[in-house]
Protein backbone atom coordinates (compact mmCIF):
# COMPACT_ATOMS: atom_id res chain seq x y z
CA UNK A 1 136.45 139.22 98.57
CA UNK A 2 134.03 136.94 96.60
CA UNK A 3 135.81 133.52 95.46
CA UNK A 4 135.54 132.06 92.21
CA UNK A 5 133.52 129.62 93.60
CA UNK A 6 130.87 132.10 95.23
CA UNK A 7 130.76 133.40 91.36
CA UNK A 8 130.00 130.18 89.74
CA UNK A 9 127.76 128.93 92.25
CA UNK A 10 125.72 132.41 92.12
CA UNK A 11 125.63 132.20 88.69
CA UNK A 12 124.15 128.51 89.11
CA UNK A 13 121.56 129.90 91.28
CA UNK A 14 120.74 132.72 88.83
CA UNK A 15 119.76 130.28 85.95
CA UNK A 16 117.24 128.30 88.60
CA UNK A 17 115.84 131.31 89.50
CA UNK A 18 115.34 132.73 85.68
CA UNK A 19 113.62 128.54 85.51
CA UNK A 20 111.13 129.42 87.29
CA UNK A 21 107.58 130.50 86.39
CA UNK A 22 107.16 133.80 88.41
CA UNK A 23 105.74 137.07 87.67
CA UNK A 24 108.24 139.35 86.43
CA UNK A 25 108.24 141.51 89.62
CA UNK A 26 108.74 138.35 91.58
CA UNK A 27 111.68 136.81 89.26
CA UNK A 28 113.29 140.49 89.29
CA UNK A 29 112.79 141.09 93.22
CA UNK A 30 114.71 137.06 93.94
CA UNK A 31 117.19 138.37 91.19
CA UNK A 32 118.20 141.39 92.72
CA UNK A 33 118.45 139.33 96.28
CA UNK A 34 120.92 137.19 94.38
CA UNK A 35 123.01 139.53 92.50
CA UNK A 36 123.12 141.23 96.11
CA UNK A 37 125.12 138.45 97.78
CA UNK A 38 127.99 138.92 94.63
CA UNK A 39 128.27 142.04 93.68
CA UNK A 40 126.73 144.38 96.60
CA UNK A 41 124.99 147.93 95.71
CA UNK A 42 122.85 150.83 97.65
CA UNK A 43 120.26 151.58 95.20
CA UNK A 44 118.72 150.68 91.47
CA UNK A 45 116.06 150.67 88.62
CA UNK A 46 114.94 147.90 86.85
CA UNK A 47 112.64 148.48 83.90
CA UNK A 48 111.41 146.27 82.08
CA UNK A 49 111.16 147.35 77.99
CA UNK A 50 109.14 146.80 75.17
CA UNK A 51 111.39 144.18 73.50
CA UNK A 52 110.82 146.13 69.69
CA UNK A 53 111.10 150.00 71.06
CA UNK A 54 113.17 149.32 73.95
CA UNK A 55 111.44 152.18 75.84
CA UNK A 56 110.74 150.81 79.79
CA UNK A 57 108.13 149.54 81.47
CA UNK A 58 106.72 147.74 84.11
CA UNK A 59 109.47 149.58 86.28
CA UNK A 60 111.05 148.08 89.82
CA UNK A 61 112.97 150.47 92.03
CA UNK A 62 114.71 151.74 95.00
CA UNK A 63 116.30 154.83 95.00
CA UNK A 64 116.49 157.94 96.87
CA UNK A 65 114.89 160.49 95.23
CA UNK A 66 111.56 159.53 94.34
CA UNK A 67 110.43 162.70 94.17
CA UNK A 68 112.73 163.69 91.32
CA UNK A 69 111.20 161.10 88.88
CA UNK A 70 110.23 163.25 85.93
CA UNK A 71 113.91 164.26 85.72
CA UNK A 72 115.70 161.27 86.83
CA UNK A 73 113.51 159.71 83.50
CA UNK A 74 114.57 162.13 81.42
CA UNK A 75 117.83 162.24 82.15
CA UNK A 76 118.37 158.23 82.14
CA UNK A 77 117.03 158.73 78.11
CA UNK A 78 118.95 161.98 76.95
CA UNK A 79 122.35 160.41 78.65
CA UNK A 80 124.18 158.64 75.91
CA UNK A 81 126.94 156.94 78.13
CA UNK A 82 125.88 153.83 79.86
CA UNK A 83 122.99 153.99 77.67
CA UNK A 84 121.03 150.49 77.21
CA UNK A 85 120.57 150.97 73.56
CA UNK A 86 124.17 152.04 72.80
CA UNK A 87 124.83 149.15 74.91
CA UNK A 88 123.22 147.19 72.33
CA UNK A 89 124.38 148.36 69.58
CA UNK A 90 128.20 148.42 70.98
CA UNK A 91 127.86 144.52 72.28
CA UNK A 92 129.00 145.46 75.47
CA UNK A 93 125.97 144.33 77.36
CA UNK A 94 127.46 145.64 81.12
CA UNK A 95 128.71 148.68 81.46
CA UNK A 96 129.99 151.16 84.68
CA UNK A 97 129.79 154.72 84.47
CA UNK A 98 133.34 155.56 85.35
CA UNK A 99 134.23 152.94 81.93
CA UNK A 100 131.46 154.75 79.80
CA UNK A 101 132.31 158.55 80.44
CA UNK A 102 136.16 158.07 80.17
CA UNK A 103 136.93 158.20 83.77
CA UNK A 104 134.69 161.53 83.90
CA UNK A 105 131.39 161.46 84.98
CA UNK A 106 130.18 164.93 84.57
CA UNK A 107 130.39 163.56 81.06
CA UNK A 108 126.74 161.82 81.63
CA UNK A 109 123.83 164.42 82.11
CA UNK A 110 122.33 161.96 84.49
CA UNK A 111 125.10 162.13 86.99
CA UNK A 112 125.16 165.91 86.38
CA UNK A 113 122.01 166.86 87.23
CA UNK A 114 120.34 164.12 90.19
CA UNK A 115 122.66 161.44 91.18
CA UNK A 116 125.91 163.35 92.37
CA UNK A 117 123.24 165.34 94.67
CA UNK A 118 122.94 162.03 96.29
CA UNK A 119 126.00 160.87 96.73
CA UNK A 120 126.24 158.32 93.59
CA UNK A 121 129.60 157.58 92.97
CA UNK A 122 129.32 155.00 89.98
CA UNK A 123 126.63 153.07 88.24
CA UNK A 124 126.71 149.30 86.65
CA UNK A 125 124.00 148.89 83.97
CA UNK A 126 123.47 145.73 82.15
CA UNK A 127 120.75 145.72 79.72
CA UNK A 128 118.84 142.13 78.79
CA UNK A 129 118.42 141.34 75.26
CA UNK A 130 118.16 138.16 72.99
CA UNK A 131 117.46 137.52 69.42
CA UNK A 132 113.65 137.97 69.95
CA UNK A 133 114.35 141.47 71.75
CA UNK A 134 115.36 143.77 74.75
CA UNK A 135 113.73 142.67 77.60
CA UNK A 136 114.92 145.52 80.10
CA UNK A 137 117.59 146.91 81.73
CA UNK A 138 119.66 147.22 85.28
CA UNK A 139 121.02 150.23 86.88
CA UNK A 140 123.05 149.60 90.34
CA UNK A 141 124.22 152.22 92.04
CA UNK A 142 127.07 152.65 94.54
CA UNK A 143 127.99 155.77 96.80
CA UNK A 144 131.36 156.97 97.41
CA UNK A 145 131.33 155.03 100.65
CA UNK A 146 130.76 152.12 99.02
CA UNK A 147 133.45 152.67 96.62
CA UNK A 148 133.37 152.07 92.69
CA UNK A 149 132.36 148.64 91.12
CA UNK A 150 134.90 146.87 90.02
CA UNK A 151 135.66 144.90 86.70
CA UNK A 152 134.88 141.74 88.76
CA UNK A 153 131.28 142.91 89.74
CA UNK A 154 131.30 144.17 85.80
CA UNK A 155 131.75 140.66 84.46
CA UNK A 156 129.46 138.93 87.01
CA UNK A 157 126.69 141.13 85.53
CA UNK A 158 127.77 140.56 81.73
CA UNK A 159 128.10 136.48 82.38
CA UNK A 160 124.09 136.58 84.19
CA UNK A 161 123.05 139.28 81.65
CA UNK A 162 122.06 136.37 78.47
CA UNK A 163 119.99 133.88 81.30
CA UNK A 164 118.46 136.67 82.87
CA UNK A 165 116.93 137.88 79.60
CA UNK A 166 115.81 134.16 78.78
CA UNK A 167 114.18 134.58 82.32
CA UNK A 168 112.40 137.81 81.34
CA UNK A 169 111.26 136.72 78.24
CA UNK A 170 109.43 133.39 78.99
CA UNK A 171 108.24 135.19 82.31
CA UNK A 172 106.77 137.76 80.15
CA UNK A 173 105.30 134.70 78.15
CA UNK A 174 103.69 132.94 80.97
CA UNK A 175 102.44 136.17 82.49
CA UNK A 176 100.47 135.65 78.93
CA UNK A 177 99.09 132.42 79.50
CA UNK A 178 98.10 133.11 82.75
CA UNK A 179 96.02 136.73 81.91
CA UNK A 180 94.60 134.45 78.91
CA UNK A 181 92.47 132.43 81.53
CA UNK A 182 88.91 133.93 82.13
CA UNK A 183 88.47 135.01 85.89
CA UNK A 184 85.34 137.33 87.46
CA UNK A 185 87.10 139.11 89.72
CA UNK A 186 88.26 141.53 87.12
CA UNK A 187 86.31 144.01 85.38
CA UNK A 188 86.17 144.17 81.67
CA UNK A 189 87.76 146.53 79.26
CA UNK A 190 85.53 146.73 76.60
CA UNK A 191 84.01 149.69 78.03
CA UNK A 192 87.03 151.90 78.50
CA UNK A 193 87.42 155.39 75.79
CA UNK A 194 89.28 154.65 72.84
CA UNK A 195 91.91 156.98 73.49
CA UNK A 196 93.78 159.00 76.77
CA UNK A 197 95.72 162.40 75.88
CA UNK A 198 98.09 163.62 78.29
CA UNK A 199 100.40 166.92 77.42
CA UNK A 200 103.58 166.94 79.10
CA UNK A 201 106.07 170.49 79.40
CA UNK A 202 109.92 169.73 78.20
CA UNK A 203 110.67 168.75 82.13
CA UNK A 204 108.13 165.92 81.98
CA UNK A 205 105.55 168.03 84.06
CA UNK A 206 102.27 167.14 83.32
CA UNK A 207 99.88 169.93 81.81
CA UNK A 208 96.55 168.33 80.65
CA UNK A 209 95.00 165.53 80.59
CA UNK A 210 91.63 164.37 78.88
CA UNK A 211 88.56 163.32 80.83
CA UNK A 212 89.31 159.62 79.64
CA UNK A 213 92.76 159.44 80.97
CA UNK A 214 91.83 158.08 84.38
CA UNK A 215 90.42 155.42 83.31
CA UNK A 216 93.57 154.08 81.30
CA UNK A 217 95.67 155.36 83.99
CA UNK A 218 94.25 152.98 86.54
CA UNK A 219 94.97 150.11 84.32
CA UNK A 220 98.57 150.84 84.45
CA UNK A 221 101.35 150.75 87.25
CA UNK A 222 100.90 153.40 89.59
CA UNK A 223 104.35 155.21 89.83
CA UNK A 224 105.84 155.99 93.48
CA UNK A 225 105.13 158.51 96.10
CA UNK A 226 104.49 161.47 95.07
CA UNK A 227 103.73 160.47 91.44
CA UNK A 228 101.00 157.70 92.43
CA UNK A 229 98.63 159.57 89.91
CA UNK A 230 101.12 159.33 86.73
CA UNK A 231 102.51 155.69 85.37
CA UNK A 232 106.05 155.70 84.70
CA UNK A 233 105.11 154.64 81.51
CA UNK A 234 104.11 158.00 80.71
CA UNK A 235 107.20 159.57 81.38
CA UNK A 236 109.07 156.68 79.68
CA UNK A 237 107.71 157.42 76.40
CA UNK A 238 107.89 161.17 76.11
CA UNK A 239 111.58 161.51 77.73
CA UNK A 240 112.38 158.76 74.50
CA UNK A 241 110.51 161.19 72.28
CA UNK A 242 112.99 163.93 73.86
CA UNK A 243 116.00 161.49 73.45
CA UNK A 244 115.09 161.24 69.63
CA UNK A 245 114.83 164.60 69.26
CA UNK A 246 118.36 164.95 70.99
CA UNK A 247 120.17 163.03 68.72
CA UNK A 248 120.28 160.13 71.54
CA UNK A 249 118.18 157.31 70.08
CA UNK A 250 116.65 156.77 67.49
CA UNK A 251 114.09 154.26 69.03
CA UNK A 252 110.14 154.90 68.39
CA UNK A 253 108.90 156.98 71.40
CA UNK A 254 106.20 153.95 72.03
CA UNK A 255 105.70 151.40 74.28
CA UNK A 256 103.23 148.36 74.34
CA UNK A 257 102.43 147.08 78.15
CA UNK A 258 99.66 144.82 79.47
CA UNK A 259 96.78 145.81 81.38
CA UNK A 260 95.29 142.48 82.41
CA UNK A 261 92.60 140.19 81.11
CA UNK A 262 94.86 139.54 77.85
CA UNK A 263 94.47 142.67 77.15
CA UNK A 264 97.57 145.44 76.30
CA UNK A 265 97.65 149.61 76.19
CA UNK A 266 100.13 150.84 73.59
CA UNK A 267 101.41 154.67 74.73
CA UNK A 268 102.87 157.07 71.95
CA UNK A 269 104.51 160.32 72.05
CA UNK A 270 105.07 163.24 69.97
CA UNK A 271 105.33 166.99 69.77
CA UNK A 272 101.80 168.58 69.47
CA UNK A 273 102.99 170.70 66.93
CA UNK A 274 105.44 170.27 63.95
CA UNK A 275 107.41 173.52 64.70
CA UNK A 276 111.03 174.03 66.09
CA UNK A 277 109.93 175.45 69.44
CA UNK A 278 111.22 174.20 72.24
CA UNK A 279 108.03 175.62 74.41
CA UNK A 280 105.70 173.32 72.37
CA UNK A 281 104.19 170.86 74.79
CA UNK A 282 104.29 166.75 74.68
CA UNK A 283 101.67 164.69 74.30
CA UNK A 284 101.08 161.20 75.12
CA UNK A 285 98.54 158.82 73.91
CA UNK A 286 97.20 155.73 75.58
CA UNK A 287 94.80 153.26 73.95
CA UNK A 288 94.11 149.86 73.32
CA UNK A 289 97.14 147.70 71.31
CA UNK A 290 96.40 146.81 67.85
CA UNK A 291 96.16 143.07 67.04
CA UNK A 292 99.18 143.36 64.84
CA UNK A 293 101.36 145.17 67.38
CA UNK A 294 100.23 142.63 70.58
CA UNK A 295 101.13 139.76 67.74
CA UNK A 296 104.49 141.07 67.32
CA UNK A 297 105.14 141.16 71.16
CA UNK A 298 103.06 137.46 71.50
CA UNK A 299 105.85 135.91 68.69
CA UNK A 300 109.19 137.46 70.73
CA UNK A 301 107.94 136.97 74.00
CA UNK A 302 107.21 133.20 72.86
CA UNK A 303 110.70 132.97 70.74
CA UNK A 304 108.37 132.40 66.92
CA UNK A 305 111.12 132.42 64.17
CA UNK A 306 110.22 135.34 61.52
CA UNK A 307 108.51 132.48 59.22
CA UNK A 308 106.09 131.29 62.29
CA UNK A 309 105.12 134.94 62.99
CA UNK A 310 104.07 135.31 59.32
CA UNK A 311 102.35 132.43 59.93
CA UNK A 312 100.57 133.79 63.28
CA UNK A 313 99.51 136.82 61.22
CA UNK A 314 98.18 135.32 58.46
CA UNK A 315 96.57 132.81 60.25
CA UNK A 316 94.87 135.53 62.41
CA UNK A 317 93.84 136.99 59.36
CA UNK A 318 91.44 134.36 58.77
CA UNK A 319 93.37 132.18 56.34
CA UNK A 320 92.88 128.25 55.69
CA UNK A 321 95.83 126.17 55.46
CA UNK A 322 96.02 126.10 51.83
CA UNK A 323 96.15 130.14 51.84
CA UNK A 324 98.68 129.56 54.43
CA UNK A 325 100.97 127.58 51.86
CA UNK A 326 100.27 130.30 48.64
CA UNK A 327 100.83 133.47 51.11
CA UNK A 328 104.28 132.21 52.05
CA UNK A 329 105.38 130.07 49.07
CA UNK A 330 105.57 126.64 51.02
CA UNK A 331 103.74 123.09 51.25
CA UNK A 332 100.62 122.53 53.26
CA UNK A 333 102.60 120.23 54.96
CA UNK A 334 105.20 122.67 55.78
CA UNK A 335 102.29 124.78 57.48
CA UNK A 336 101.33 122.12 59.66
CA UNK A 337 104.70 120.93 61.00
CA UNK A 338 105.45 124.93 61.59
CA UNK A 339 102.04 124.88 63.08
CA UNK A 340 103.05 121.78 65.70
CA UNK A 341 106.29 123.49 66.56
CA UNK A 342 104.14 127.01 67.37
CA UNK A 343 101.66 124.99 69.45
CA UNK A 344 104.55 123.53 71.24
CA UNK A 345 106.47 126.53 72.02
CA UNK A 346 103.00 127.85 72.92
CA UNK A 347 101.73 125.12 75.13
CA UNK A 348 98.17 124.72 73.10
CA UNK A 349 97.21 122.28 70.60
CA UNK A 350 95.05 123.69 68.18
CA UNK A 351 94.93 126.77 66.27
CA UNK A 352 91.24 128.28 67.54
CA UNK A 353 93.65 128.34 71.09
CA UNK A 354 96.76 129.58 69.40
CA UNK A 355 94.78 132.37 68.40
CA UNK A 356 92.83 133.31 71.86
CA UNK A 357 95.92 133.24 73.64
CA UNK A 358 98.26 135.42 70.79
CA UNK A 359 95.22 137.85 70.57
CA UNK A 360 93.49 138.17 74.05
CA UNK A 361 90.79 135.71 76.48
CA UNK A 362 88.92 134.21 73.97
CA UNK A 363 89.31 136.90 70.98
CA UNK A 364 90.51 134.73 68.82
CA UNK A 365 87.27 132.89 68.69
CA UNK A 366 84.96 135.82 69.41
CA UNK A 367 86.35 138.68 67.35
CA UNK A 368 87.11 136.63 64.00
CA UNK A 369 90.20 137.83 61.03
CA UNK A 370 92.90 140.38 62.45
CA UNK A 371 92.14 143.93 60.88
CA UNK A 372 95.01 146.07 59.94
């Protein structure tokens, strides 16, 4: 049995961890080592999210049915119990399955249809979120050898859950920084179509795809074996579409991820035709972010107050400092101290690098005002 001791200390450990600059699949793969030693599981998922939609991203696995992923997707979104977004809006930040279906879990769909084939016996999830968004969420899973988790292992997971999403965040913020320096190994973007289509069936099967899909495709993670072709972030978006239309979430089916060179993709999903159909095929759209959407994720990955985001955007938008002070009804001076605190939670120190990091290597200089 774990001490009280063992607890603190791993908790300890956690927060030096979370401290540390690493990629997000490094801080998540030396998290999931730690939470190992204190609360032991077979298997899990580990998405990260777009911190506005909450739809995942960037995913980290292991689990044994790889070759169920279209389904195991969908069924994560249409499940309500153990849900990270009910989670959210419930406060209950770490959750097991046996808690969140009443003891029942042929109450989830998930269970029902993949994870009792394989033995699952109960799931923790803890989802990450702070005031600047959701940062992803956790999904442990236990057999019935290993026997359920307990409210021990639940707690552990709810007391890590806040410094782990710190961790996320500024990890997603110095991922940032670093795709914001120039380098020559890596080809440029600017020559990629302006938009992929994909059509999806109801089970998340692929149906179509345009000819300029491949090309966005490769910029994005490939998913596992036998799925290497088709980002998970494809299915992630059109199983939240189905979870909308379900009743589920009520989310945007959208997701905003980064593709390298300071650059970011935003995918999109909807029904290709208005009707009540069930038969009517998916389709998911990939193309380059809009300034004003990578801003939004720049501001909460970098923790900007709401009145230093304004700031961002209007100062993107070409604006002097004196435009600065009308558009938001303060001093100039007011604009510059908010400017000094931006810079510092940035790590730049004037606003010509403010804006090349916020909108991509060196736009800020070279591509001149934000357009709507």
């Amino acid at each position: 049995m774990t001490t009280n001791w063992a607890v603190s200390r791993s908790l300890d450990r956690i927060g030096e961890i979370c401290r540390e600059s690493l990629e997000d699949h490094e801080l998540r793969a030396a998290l999931m080592v730690e939470l190992g030693r204190v609360v032991p599981f077979r298997w899990f998922a580990w998405p990260l999210t777009d911190p506005a939609s909450c739809t995942g991203i960037s995913p980290m696995a292991r689990i044994p049915c790889p070759q169920e992923l279209p389904a195991l997707i969908k069924l994560k979104y249409v499940t309500a119990p153990g849900r990270w977004t009910s989670m959210l809006a419930s406060g209950r930040i770490a959750v097991t399955l046996r808690t969140a279906t009443g003891g029942d879990p042929a109450r989830s769909p998930l269970w029902n249809g993949v994870l009792r084939r394989y033995g699952v016996a109960d799931v923790l999830s803890t989802v990450f979120a702070d005031g600047h968004g959701c940062w992803g969420w956790l999904d442990l899973w236990r057999t019935t050898d290993d026997g359920p988790f307990t409210e021990r292992d639940r707690t552990h997971l709810a007391a890590a859950a806040p410094v782990i999403a710190a961790g996320l965040r500024r990890s997603r913020a110095a991922q940032m920084r670093r795709d914001a320096q120039p380098r020559r190994d890596l080809l440029p973007t600017s020559g990629l179509p302006q938009q992929a289509v994909l059509t999806l069936d109801t089970e998340l099967n692929i149906t179509s795809r345009s000819p300029s899909a491949g090309d966005w495709l490769g910029l994005l993670q490939p998913g596992p074996s036998p799925y290497e072709a088709i980002p998970a972030e494809v299915y992630n978006v059109a199983a939240q579409l189905l979870a909308i239309e379900a009743g589920v979430d009520s989310q945007p089916a959208s997701a905003r991820v980064p593709i390298g060179l300071g650059r970011w993709a935003v995918l999109r999903s909807f029904r290709m035709d208005a009707g009540e159909d069930p038969a009517v095929r998916l389709a998911v759209t990939i193309q380059e972010c809009p300034a004003g959407e990578r801003l939004d994720v720049f501001a909460r990955c970098f923790g900007l107050t709401p009145r230093q985001h304004s700031l961002l955007e209007l100062a993107a938008g070409g604006l002097d400092t004196a435009a600065l002070a009308a558009g938001l009804g303060i001093s100039p001076y007011t604009v510059q101290d908010q400017f000094k605190l931006i810079f510092a939670a940035c790590g730049v120190r004037s606003r010509n690098s403010l804006l090349a990091l916020a909108l991509g290597t060196e736009r800020g200089r070279r591509d001149g005002p934000l357009k709507p």
